[in-house]
Protein backbone atom coordinates (compact mmCIF):
# COMPACT_ATOMS: atom_id res chain seq x y z
CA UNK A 1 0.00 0.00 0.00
CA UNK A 2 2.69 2.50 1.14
CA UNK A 3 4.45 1.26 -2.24
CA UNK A 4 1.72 2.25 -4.52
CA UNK A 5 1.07 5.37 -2.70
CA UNK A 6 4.99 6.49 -3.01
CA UNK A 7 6.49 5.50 -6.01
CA UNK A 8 9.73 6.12 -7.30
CA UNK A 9 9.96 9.63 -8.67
CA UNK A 10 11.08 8.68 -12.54
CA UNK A 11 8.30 5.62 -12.46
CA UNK A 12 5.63 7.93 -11.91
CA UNK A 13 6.66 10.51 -13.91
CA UNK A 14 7.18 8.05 -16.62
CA UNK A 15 3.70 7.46 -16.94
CA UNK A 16 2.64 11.17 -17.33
CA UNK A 17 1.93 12.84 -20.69
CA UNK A 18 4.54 15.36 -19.87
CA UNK A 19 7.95 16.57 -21.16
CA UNK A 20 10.42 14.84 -19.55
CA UNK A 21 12.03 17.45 -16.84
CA UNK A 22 8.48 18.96 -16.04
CA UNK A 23 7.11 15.35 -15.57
CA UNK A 24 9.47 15.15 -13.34
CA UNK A 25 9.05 18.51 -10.86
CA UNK A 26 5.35 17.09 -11.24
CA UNK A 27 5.80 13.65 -9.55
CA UNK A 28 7.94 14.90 -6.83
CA UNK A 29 5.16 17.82 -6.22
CA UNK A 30 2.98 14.87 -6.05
CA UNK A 31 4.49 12.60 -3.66
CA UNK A 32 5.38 15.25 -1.68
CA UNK A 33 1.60 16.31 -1.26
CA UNK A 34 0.72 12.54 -0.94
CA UNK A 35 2.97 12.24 2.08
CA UNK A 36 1.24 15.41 3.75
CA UNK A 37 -2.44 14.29 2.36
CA UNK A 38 -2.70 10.59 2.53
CA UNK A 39 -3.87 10.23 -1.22
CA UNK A 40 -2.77 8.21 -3.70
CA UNK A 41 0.33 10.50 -5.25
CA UNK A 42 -0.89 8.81 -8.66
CA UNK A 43 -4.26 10.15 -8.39
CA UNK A 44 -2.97 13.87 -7.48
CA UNK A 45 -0.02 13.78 -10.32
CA UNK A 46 -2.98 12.88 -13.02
CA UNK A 47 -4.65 15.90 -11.93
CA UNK A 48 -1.83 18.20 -11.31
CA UNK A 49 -0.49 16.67 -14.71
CA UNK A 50 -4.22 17.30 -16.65
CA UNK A 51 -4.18 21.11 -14.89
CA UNK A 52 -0.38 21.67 -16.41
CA UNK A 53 -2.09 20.55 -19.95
CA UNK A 54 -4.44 22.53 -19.69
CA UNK A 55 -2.74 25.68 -19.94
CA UNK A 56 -0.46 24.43 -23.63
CA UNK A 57 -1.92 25.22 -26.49
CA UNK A 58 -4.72 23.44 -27.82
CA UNK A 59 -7.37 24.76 -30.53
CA UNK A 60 -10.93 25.15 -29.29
CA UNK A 61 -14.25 25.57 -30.48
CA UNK A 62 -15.84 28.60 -29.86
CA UNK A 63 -19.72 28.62 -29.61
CA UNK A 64 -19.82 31.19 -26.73
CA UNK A 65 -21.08 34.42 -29.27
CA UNK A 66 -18.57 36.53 -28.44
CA UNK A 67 -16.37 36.41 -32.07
CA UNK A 68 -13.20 38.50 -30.63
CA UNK A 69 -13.09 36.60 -27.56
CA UNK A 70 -10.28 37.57 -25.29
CA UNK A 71 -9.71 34.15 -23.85
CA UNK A 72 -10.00 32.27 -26.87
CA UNK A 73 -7.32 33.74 -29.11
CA UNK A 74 -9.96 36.99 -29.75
CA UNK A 75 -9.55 37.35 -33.74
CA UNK A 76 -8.82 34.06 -36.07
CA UNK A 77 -6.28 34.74 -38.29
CA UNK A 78 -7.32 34.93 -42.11
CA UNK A 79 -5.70 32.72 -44.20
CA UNK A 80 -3.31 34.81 -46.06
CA UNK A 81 -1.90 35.70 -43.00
CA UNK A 82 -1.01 32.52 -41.43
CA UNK A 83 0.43 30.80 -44.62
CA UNK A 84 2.19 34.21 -44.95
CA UNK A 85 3.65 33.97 -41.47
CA UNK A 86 4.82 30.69 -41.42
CA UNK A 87 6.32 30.81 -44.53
CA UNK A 88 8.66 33.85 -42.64
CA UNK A 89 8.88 31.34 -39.57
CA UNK A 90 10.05 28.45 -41.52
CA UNK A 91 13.18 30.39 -43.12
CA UNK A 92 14.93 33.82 -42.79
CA UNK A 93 13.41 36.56 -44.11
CA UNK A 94 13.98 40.30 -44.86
CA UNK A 95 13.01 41.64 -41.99
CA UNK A 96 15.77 44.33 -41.20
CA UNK A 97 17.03 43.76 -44.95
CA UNK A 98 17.11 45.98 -48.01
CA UNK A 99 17.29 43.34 -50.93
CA UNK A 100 17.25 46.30 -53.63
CA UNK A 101 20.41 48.00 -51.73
CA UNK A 102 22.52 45.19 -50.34
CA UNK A 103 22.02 47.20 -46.76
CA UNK A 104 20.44 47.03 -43.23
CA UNK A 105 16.55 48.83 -43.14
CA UNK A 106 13.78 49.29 -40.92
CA UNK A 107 11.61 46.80 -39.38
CA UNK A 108 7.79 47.25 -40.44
CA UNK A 109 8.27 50.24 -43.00
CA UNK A 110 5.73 47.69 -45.36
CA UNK A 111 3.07 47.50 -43.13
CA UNK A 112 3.38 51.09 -41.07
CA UNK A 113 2.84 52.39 -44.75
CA UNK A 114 -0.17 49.71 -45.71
CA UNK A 115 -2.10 51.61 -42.48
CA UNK A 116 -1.02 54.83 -43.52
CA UNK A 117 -2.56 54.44 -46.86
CA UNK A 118 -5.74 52.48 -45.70
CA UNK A 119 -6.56 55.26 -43.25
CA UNK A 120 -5.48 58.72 -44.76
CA UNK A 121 -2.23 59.09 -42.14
CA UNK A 122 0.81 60.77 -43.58
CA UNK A 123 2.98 57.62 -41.65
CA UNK A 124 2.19 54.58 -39.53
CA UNK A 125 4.36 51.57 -37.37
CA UNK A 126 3.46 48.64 -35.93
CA UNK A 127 4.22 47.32 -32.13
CA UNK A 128 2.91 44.05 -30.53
CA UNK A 129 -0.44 45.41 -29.21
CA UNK A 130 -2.40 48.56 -28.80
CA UNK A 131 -1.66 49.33 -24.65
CA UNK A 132 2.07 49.15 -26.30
CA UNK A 133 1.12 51.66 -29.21
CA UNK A 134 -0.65 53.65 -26.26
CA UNK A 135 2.47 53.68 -23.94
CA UNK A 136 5.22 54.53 -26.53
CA UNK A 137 2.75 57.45 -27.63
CA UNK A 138 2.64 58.77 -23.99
CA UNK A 139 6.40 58.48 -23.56
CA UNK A 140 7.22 59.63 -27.29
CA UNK A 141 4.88 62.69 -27.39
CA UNK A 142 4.18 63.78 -24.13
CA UNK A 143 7.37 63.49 -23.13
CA UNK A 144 7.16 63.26 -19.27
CA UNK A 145 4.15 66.10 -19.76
CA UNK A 146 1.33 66.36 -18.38
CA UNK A 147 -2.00 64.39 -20.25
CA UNK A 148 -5.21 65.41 -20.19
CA UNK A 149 -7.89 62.74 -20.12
CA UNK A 150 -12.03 63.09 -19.16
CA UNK A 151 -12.66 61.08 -15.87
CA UNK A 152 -14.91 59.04 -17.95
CA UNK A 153 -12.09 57.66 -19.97
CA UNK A 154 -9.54 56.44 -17.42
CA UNK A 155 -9.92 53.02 -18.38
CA UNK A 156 -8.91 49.21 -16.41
CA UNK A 157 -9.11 46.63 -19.13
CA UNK A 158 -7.95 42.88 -18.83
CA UNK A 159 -8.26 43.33 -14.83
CA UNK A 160 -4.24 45.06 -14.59
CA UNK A 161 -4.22 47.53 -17.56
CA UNK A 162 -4.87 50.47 -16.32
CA UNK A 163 -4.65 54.30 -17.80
CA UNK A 164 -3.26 56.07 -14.69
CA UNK A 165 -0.80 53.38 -13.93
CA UNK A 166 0.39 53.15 -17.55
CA UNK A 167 0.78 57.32 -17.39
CA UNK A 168 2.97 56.63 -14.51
CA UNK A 169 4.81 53.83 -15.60
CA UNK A 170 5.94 56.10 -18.84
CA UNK A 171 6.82 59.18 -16.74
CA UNK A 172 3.72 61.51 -17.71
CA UNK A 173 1.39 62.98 -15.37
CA UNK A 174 -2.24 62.56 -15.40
CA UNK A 175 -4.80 65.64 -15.66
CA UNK A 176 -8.27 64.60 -15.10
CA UNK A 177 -10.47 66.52 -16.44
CA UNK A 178 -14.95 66.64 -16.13
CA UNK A 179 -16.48 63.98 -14.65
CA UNK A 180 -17.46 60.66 -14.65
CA UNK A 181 -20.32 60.97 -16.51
CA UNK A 182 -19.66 64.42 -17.83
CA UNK A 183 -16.98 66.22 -19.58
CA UNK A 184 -17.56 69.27 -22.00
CA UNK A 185 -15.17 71.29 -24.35
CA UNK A 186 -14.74 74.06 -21.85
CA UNK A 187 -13.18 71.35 -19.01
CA UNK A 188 -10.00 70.63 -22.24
CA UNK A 189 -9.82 74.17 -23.06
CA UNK A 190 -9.29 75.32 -19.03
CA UNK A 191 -6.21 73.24 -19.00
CA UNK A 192 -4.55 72.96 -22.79
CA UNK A 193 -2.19 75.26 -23.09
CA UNK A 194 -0.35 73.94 -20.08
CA UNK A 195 -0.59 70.21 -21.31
CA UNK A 196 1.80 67.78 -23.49
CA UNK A 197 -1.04 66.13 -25.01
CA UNK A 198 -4.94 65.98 -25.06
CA UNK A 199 -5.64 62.18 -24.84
CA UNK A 200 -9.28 60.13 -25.78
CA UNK A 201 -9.58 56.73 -25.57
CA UNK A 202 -11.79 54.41 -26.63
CA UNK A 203 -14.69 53.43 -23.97
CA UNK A 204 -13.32 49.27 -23.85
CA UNK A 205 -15.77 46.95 -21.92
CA UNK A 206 -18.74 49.32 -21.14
CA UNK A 207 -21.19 52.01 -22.43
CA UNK A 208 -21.87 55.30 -19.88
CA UNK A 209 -25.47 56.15 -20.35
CA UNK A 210 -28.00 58.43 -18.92
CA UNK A 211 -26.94 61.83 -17.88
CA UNK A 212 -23.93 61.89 -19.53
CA UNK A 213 -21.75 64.30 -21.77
CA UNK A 214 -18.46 63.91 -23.84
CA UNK A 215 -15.96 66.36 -25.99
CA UNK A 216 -16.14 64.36 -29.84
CA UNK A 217 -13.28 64.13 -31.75
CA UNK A 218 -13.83 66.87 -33.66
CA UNK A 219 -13.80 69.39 -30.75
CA UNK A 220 -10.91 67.72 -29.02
CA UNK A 221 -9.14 68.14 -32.76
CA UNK A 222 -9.81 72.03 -32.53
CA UNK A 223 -9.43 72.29 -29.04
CA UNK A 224 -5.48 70.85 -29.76
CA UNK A 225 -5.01 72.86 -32.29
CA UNK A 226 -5.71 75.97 -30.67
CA UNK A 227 -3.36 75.60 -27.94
CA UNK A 228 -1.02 74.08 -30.44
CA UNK A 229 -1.04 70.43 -28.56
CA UNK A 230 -0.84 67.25 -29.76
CA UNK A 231 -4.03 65.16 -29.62
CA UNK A 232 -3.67 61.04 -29.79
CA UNK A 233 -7.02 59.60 -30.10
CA UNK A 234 -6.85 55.51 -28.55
CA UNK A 235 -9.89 54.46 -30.40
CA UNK A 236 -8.79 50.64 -29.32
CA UNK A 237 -10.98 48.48 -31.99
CA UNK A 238 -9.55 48.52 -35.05
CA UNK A 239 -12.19 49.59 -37.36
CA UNK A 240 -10.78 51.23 -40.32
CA UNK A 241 -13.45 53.00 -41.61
CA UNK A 242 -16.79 53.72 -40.44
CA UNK A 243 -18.32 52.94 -44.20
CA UNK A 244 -16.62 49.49 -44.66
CA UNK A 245 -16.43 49.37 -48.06
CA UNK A 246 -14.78 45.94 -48.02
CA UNK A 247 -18.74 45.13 -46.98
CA UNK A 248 -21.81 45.09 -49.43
CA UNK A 249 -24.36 46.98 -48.27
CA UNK A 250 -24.63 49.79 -45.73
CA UNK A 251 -22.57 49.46 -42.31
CA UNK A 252 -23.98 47.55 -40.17
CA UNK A 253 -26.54 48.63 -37.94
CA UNK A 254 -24.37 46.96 -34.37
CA UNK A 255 -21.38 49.10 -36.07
CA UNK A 256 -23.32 52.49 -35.23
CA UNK A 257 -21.08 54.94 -33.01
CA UNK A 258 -18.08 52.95 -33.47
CA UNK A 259 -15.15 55.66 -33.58
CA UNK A 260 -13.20 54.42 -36.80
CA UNK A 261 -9.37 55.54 -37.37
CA UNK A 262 -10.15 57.28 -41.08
CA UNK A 263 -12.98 59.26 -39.64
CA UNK A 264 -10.95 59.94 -36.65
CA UNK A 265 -8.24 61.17 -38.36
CA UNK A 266 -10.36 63.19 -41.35
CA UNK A 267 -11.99 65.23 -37.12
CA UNK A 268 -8.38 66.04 -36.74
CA UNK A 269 -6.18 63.74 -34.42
CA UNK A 270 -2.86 63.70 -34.87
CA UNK A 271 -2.42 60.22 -34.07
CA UNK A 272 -5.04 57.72 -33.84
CA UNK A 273 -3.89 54.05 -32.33
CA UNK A 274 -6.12 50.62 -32.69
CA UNK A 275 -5.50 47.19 -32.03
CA UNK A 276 -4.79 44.52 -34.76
CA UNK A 277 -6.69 41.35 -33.54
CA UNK A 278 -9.93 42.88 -32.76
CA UNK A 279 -12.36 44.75 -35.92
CA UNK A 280 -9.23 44.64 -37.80
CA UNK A 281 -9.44 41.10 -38.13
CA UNK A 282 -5.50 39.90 -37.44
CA UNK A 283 -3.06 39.01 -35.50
CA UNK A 284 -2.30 40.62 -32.04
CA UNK A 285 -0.90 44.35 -32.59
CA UNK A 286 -1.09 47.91 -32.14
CA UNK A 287 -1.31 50.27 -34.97
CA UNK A 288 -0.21 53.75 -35.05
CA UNK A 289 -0.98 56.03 -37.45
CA UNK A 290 -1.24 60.24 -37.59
CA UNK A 291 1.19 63.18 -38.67
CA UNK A 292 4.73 61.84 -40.08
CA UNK A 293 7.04 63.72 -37.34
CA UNK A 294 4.84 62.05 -34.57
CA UNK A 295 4.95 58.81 -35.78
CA UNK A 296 8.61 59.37 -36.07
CA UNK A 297 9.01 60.37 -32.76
CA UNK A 298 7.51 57.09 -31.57
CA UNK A 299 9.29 55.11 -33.82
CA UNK A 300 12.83 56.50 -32.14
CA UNK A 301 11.69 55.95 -28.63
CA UNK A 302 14.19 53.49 -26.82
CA UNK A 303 10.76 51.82 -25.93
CA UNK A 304 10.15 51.31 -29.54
CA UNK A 305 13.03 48.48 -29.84
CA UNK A 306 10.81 46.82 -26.60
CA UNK A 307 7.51 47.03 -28.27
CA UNK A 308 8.36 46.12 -31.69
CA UNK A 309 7.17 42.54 -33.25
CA UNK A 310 8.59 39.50 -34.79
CA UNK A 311 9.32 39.20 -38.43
CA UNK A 312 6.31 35.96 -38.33
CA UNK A 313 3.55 38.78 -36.54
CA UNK A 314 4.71 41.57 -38.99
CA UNK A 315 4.04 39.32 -42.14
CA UNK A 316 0.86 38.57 -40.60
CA UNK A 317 -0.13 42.14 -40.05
CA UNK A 318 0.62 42.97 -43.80
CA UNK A 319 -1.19 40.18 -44.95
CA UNK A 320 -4.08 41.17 -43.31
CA UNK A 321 -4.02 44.67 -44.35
CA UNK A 322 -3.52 43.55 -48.14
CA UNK A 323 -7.17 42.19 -47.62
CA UNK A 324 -8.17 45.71 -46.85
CA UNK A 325 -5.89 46.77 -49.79
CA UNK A 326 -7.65 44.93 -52.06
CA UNK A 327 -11.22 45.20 -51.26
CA UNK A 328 -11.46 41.41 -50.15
CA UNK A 329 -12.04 42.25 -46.19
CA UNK A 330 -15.37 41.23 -46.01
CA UNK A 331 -13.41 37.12 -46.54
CA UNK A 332 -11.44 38.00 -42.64
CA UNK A 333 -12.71 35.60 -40.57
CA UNK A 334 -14.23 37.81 -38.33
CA UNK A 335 -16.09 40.04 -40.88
CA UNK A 336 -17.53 36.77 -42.38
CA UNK A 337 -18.52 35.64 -39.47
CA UNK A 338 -19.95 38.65 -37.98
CA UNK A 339 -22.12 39.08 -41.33
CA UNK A 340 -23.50 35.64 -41.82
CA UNK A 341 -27.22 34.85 -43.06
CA UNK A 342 -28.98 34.91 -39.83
CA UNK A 343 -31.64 31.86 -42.57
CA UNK A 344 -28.28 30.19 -43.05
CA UNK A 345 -27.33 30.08 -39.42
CA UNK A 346 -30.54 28.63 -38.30
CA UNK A 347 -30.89 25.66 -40.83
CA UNK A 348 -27.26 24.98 -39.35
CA UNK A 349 -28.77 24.88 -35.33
CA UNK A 350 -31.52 22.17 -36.79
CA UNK A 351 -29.15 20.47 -38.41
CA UNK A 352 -26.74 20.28 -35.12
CA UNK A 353 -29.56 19.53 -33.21
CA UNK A 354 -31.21 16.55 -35.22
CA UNK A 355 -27.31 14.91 -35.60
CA UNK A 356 -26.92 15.51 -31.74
CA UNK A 357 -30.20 13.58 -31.11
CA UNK A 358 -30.25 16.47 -27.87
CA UNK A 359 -34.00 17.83 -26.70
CA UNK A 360 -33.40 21.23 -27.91
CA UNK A 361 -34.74 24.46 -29.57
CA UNK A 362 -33.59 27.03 -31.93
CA UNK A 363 -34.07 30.54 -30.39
CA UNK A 364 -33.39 33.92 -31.26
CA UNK A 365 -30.82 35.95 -29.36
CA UNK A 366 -26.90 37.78 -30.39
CA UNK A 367 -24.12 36.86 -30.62
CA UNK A 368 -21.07 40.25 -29.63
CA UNK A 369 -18.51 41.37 -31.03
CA UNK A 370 -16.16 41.46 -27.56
CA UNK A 371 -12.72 41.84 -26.84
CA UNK A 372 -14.32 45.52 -25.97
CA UNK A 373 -15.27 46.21 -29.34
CA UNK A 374 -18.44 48.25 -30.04
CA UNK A 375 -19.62 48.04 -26.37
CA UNK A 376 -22.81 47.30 -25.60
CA UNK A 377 -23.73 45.81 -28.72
CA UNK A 378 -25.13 42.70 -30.52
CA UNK A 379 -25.50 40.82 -33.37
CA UNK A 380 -28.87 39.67 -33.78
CA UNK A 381 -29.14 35.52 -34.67
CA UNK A 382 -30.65 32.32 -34.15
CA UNK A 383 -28.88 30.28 -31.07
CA UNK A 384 -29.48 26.79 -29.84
CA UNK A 385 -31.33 26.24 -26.35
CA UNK A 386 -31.12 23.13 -24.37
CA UNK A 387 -33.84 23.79 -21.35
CA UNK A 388 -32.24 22.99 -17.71
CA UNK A 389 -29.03 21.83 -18.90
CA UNK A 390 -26.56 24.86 -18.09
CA UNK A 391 -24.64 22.77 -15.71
CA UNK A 392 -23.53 20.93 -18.94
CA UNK A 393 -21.61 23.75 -20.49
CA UNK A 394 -18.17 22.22 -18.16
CA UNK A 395 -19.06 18.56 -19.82
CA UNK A 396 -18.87 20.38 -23.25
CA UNK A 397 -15.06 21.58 -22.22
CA UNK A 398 -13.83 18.00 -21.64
CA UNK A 399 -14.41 16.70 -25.48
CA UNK A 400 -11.36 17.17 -27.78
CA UNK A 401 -11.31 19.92 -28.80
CA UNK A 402 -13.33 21.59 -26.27
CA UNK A 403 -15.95 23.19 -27.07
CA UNK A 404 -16.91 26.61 -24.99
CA UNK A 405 -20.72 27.59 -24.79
CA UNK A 406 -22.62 29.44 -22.19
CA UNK A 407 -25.23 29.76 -20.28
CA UNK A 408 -28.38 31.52 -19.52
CA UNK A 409 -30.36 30.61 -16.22
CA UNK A 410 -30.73 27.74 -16.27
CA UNK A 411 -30.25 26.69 -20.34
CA UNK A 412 -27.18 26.13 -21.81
CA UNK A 413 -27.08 28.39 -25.12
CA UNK A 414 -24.58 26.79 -28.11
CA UNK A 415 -23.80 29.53 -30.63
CA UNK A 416 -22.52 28.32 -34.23
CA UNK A 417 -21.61 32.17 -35.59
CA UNK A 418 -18.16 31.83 -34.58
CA UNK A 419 -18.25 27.79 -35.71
CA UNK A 420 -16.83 26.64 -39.10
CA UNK A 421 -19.49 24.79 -40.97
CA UNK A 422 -17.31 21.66 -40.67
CA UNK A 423 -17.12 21.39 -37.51
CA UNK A 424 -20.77 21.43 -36.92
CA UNK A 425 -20.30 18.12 -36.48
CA UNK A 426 -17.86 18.54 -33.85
CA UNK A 427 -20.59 20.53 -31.90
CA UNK A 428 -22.89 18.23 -31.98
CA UNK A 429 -21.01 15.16 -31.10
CA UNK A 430 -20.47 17.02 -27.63
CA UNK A 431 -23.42 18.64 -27.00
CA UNK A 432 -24.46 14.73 -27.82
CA UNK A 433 -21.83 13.28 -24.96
CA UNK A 434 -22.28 16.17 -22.54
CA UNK A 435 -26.37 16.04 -22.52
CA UNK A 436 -26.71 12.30 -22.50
């Protein structure tokens, strides 16, 4: 008994579906907690062993209805820009190489010049992700300065990023300015000649409503320029442009008060800064574009070399952008999915639902765009409802691959927006396992 229960370190961790060394700090953290416990230390290394698993990488299906989900991965990458990456992964690349001169270059010049163009921006550069693009603009431009933001803007996103701390962490110091729920042009103009920089940033994660008043971009844009101060508008998302001509049709209607980075720029910012892997559709990346000496400014910050990406990320971005370039957008993953036939979508739930064989219902409800894009709003669509089973939505999580759903009092809601047709049949072999 006392055998079984402490085993030789290497046999135990010989029978764990672990990389050697780390199979090895595992069994030893096991018997060590069997001696103190009393349990088996084969039963705790399986679990300690299946909780170390679980955080590798491991695809997932996504029937949650948020598209851009955070947890997930937010954007999938189109498919341009993952052959394009690993194709730079697999070999060497020019990534700080002039072919045409024989000579050193610039990292990024490609796809800083791709956003310029798609957006109307004089210049534009690339870093690993939009709180990056934010900080290097603080510490570029405002120099250790003073930054005025409305009290309503002074954001905490991912539960550790947030806006004051950031200001701090870059040297600047933070002017709050309004309220809460109110700010108007005469609270900027009080304070702008004695600033660095007039800052707005995009609302991420929730929608103030009510009594409430903001300064637009416009009047922040006149405000600057008045007092001759540079005004960086964070408008986080990634939309492009509030038309989306890479869509047929109108905008639509869950797009509505979106700030976009063309129309953003056309009200006057002098840099605008928006995330890669959210509306944009790519990989994970911040995007700066605005006036050329700006942009150049940020691009010789020390913290530039520390918030720049890899050559793989960078081929990605372009890739993406090229989509936009050519007028084929509306084939990103996310746009495609985000604009699906709501009829389409619902012969897809009865179809999941007869293969499951599962007592359920086709409803109507949204799916979101998330990752704290467009706040507050939804995409209208059919989902499918299985009555009293939300305590199956952890059952759904064991299949391979897992698939992630959610739940609504007591129903457990499975949405197929954010599903590839062919794995319909994925879904419904788990909701067929987890429901039985």
């Amino acid at each position: 008994m006392v055998a079984d229960r402490f085993p030789k370190v290497d046999d135990l961790a010989a029978r764990l579906a672990l990389p050697g060394p780390l199979a090895v700090e595992v069994a030893r953290q096991a018997i060590t907690e069997a001696r103190k416990s009393g349990e088996e230390a084969t039963e705790i290394a399986d679990r300690i062993a299946a909780s170390v698993l679980a955080g590798s990488a491991m695809p997932m299906l996504n029937a949650s209805g948020v598209l851009l989900h955070t947890n997930l991965g937010r954007a999938p990458w189109p498919e341009a820009a993952a052959s394009t990456a690993a194709q730079v992964a697999l070999g060497y690349s020019n990534l700080e190489f002039d072919p045409t001169k024989g000579s050193r270059s610039k990292r990024g010049t490609y796809a800083g010049q791709l956003a310029a163009a798609l957006t109307g921006a004089e210049q534009g550069m690339v870093v690993n992700n939009n709180a990056a693009a934010l900080s290097l603009a603080l510490a570029a431009i405002a120099g250790g300065g003073t930054v005025a933001v409305s009290r309503g803007e002074l954001i905490e996103i991912g539960g550790s990023f947030r806006l004051p701390d950031v200001m701090t962490a870059v040297g600047c110091r933070l002017l709050e300015v309004g309220t809460t729920n109110r700010t108007r042009p005469g609270d900027f103009e009080s304070v702008a000649s004695s600033a660095a920089m007039l800052l707005k940033v995009h609302p991420a994660n929730y929608r103030v409503e009510g009594f409430t008043e903001a300064v637009d971009y416009r009047q922040m844009a006149e405000i600057a320029s008045a007092n001759s101060v540079p005004f960086v508008a964070d408008v986080g998302s990634g939309l492009l442009d509030a038309r989306t001509p890479w869509l047929q049709g109108p905008p639509p209607a869950w797009l509505e008060g979106e700030a976009a980075a063309r129309q953003t720029l056309e009200a006057g910012a002098n840099v605008v800064l928006f995330s890669g892997d959210k509306l944009l559709g790519g990989p994970q990346a911040g995007i700066a574009v605005g006036d050329r000496s700006l942009i150049s400014a940020m691009a010789r910050h020390p913290l530039a070399r520390a918030f720049r990406c890899d050559g793989p990320t960078l081929a990605a971005v372009e890739a993406t952008l090229e989509m936009y370039a050519a007028g084929k957008a509306g084939d990103i993953p996310f746009w495609a999915m985000a604009t699906l036939d709501n009829e389409g979508l619902t012969l897809r739930c009865r179809e999941v639902i007869d293969t499951s064989g599962v007592p359920a219902k086709v409803i109507d409800g949204q799916s979101v765009p998330g990752a704290g894009s467009v706040p507050g709003a939804g995409i209208p669509g059919p989902l499918i409802s299985v009555d009293g089973k939300a305590d199956r939505w952890k059952a759904l999580l064991s299949g391979r691959p897992p698939v992630v759903a959610r739940r609504q009092d007591d129903d457990l809601l499975v949405d197929l927006r954010a599903i590839a047709p062919e794995d319909d049949k994925l879904v419904a072999a788990a909701l067929a396992d987890a429901c039985r």
